[in-house]
C-alpha atoms as a PDB file:
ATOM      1  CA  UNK A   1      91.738  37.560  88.951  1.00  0.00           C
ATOM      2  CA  UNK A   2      88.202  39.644  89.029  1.00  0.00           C
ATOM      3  CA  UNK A   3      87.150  40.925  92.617  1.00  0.00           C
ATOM      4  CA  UNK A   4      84.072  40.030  93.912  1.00  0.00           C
ATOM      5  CA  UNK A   5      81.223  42.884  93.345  1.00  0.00           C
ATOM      6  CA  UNK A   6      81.133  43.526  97.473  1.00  0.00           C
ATOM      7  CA  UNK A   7      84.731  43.977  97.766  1.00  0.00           C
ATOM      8  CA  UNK A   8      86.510  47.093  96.824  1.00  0.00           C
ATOM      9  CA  UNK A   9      90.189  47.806  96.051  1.00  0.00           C
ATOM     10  CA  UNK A  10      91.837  49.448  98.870  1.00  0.00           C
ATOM     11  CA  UNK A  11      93.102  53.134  98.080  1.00  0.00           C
ATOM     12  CA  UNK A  12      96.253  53.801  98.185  1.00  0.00           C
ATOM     13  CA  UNK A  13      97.849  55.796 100.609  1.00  0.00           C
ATOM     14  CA  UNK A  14      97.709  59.353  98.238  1.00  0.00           C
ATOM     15  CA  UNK A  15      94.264  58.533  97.603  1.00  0.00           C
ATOM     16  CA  UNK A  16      93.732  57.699 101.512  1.00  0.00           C
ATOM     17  CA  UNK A  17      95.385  61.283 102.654  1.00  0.00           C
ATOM     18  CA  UNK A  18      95.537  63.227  99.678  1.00  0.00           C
ATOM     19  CA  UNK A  19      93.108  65.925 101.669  1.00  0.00           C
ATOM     20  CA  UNK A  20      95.753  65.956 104.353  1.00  0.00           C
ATOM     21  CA  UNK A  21      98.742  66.380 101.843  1.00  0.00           C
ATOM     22  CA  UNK A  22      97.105  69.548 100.596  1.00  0.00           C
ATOM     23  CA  UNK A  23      96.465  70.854 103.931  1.00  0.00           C
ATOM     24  CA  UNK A  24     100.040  70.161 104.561  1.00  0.00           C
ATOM     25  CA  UNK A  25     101.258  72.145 101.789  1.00  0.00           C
ATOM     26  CA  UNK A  26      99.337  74.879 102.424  1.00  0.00           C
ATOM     27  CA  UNK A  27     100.695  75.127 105.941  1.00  0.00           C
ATOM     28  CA  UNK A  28     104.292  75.127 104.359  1.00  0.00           C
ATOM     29  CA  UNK A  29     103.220  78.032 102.302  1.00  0.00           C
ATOM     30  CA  UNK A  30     101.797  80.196 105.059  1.00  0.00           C
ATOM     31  CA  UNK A  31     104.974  79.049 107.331  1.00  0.00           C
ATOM     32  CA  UNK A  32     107.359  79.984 104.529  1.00  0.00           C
ATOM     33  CA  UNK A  33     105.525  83.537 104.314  1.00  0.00           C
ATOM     34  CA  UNK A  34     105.404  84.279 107.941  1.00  0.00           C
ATOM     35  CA  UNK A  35     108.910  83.343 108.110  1.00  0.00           C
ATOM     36  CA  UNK A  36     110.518  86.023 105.268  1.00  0.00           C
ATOM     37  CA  UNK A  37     107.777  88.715 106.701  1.00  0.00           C
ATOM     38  CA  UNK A  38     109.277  88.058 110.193  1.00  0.00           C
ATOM     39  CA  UNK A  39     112.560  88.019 108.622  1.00  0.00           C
ATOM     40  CA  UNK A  40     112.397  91.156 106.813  1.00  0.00           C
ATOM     41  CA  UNK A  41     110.622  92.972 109.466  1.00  0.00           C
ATOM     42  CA  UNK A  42     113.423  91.689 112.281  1.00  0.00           C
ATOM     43  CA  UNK A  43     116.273  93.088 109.718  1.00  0.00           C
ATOM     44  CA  UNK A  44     114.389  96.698 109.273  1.00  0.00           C
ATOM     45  CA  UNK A  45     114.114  96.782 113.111  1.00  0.00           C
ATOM     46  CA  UNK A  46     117.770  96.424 113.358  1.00  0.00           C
ATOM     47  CA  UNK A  47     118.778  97.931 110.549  1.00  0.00           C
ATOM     48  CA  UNK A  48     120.127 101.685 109.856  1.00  0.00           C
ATOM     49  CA  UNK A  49     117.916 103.719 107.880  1.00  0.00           C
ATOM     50  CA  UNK A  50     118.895 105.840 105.534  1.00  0.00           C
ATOM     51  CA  UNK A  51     118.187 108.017 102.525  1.00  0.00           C
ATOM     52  CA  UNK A  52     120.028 106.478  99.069  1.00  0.00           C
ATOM     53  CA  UNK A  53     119.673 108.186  95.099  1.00  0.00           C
ATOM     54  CA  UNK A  54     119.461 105.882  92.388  1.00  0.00           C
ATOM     55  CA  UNK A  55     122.277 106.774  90.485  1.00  0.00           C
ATOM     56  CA  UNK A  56     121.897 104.219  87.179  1.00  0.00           C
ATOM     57  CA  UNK A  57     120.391 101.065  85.676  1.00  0.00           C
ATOM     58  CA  UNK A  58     122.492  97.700  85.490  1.00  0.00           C
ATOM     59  CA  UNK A  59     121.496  94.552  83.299  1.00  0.00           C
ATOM     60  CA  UNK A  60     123.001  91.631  85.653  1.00  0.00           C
ATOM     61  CA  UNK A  61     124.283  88.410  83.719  1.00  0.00           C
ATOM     62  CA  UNK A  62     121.976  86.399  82.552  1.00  0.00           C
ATOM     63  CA  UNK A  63     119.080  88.756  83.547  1.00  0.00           C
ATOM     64  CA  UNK A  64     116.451  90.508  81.265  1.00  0.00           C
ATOM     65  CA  UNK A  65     115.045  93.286  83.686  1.00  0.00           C
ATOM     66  CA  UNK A  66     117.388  96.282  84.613  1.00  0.00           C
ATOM     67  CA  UNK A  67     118.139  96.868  88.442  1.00  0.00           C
ATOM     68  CA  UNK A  68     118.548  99.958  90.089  1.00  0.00           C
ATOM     69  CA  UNK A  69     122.327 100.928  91.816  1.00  0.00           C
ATOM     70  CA  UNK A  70     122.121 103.215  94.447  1.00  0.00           C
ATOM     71  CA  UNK A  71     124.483 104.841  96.071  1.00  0.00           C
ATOM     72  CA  UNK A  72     124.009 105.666 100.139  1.00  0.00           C
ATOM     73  CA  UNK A  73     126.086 106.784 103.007  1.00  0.00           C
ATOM     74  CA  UNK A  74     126.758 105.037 105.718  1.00  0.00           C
ATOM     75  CA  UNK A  75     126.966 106.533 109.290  1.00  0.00           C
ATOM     76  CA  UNK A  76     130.501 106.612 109.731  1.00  0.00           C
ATOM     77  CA  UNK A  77     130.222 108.876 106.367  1.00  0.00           C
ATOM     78  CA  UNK A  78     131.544 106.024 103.970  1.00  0.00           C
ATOM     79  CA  UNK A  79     129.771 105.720 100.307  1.00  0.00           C
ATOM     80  CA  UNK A  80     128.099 102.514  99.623  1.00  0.00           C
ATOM     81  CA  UNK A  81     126.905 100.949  96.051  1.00  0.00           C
ATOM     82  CA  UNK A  82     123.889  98.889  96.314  1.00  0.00           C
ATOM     83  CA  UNK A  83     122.457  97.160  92.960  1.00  0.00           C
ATOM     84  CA  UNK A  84     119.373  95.651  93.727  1.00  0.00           C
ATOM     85  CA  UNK A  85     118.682  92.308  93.013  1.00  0.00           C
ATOM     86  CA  UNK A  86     114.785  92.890  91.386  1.00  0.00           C
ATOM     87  CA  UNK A  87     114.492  94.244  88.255  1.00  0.00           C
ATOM     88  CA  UNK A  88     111.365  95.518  87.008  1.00  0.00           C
ATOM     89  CA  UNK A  89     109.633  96.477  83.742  1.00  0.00           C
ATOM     90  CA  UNK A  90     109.229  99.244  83.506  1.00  0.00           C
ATOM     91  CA  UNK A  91     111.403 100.726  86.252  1.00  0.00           C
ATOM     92  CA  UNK A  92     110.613 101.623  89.742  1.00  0.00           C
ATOM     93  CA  UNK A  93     112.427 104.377  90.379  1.00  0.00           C
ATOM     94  CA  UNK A  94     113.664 107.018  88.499  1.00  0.00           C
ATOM     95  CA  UNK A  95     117.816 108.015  87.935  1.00  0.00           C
ATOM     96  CA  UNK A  96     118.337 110.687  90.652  1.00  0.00           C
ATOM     97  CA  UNK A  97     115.196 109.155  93.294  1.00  0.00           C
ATOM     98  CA  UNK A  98     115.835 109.307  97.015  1.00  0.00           C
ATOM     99  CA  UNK A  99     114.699 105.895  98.133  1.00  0.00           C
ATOM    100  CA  UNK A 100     115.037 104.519 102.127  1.00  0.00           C
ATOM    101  CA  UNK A 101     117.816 102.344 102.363  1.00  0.00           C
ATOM    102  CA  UNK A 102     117.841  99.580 105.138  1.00  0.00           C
ATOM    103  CA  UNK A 103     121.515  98.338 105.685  1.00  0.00           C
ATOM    104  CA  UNK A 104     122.783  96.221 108.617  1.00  0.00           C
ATOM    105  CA  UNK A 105     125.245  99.017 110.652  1.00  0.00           C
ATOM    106  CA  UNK A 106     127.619  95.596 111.381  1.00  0.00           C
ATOM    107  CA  UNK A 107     127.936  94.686 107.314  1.00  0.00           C
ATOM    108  CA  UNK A 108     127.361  98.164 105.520  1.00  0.00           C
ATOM    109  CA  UNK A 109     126.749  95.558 102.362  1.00  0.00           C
ATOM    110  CA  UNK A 110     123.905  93.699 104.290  1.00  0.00           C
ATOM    111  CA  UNK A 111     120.940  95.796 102.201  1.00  0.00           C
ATOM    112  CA  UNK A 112     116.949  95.704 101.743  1.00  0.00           C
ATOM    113  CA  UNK A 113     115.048  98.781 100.156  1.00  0.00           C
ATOM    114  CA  UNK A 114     112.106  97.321 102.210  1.00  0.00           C
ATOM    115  CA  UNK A 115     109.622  94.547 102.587  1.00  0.00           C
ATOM    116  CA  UNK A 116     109.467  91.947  99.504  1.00  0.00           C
ATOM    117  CA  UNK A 117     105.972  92.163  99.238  1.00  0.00           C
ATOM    118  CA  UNK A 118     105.723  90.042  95.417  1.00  0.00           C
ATOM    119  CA  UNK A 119     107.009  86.611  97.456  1.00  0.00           C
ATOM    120  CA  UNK A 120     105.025  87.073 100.691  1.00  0.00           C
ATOM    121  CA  UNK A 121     101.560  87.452  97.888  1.00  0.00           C
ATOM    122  CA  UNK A 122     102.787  84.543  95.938  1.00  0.00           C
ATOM    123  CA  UNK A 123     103.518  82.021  99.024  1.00  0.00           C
ATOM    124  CA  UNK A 124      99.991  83.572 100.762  1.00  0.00           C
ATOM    125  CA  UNK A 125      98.322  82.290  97.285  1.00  0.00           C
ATOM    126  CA  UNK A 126      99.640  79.281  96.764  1.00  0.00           C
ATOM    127  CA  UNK A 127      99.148  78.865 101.047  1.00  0.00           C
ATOM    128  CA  UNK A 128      95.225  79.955 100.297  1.00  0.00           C
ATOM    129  CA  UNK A 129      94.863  77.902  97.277  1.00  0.00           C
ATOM    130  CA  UNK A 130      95.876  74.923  98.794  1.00  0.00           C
ATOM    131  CA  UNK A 131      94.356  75.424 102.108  1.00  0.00           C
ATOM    132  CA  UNK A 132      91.232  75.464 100.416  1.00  0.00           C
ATOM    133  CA  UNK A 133      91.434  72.482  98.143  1.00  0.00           C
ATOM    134  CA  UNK A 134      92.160  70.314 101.168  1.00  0.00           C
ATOM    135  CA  UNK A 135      89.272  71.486 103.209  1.00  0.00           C
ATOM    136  CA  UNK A 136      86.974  70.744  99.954  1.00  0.00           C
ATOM    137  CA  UNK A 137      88.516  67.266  99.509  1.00  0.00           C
ATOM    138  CA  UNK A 138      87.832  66.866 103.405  1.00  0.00           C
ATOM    139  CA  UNK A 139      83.966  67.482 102.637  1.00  0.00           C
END
């Protein structure tokens, strides 16, 4: 059955707040970001610094990118391996760098070489991108 000329379909209910799901998503993106930059910065406050050396290069399983191990002391004077879960191409550090080592004095395992900056760009992109594309689609 044709539709009369006046009368339109109605849109459906993407179509209707599609603007609004994009601003919505963005939101989640900037959340998300302010939430492992608060994280990270919260550990580092009350977190033990100290001075570690890269002491080799470790492919993990089913990895491409070789991540540093680096070996710190504690406080209490205890050696500590730490491989790094990022790996990246080429290296960041050098066999034999001093690097500051952030480790949690209550779980000596409980590690961060500092902030994570690659995730907190990637979620402030995608946060910006579609930020923007929902303002636009609100014009």
């Amino acid at each position: 059955m044709k539709l009369p000329p006046f009368q339109k379909k109605p849109e459906s209910f993407l179509v209707r707040n599609s603007s609004n799901i994009f601003l919505f998503a963005g939101m989640v993106f900037f959340v998300l970001a302010s939430y492992l930059f608060l994280s990270q910065y919260l550990f580092m406050k009350n977190a033990q610094m100290v001075i570690g050396k890269v002491i080799s290069y470790e492919i993990p399983k089913s990895k491409t990118l070789r991540v540093p191990v680096i070996e710190y002391r504690s406080l209490d004077n205890h050696t500590h391996i730490f491989r790094h879960t990022e790996g990246t191409n080429p290296p960041t550090y050098r066999i034999g760098e001093q690097v500051k080592i952030y480790y949690n004095p209550l779980e000596n395992e409980d590690v961060i070489l500092g902030f994570s900056f690659i995730p907190l760009i990637i979620l402030m992109i995608f946060g910006t991108f579609f930020t923007i594309i929902g303002f636009a689609m609100k014009q």
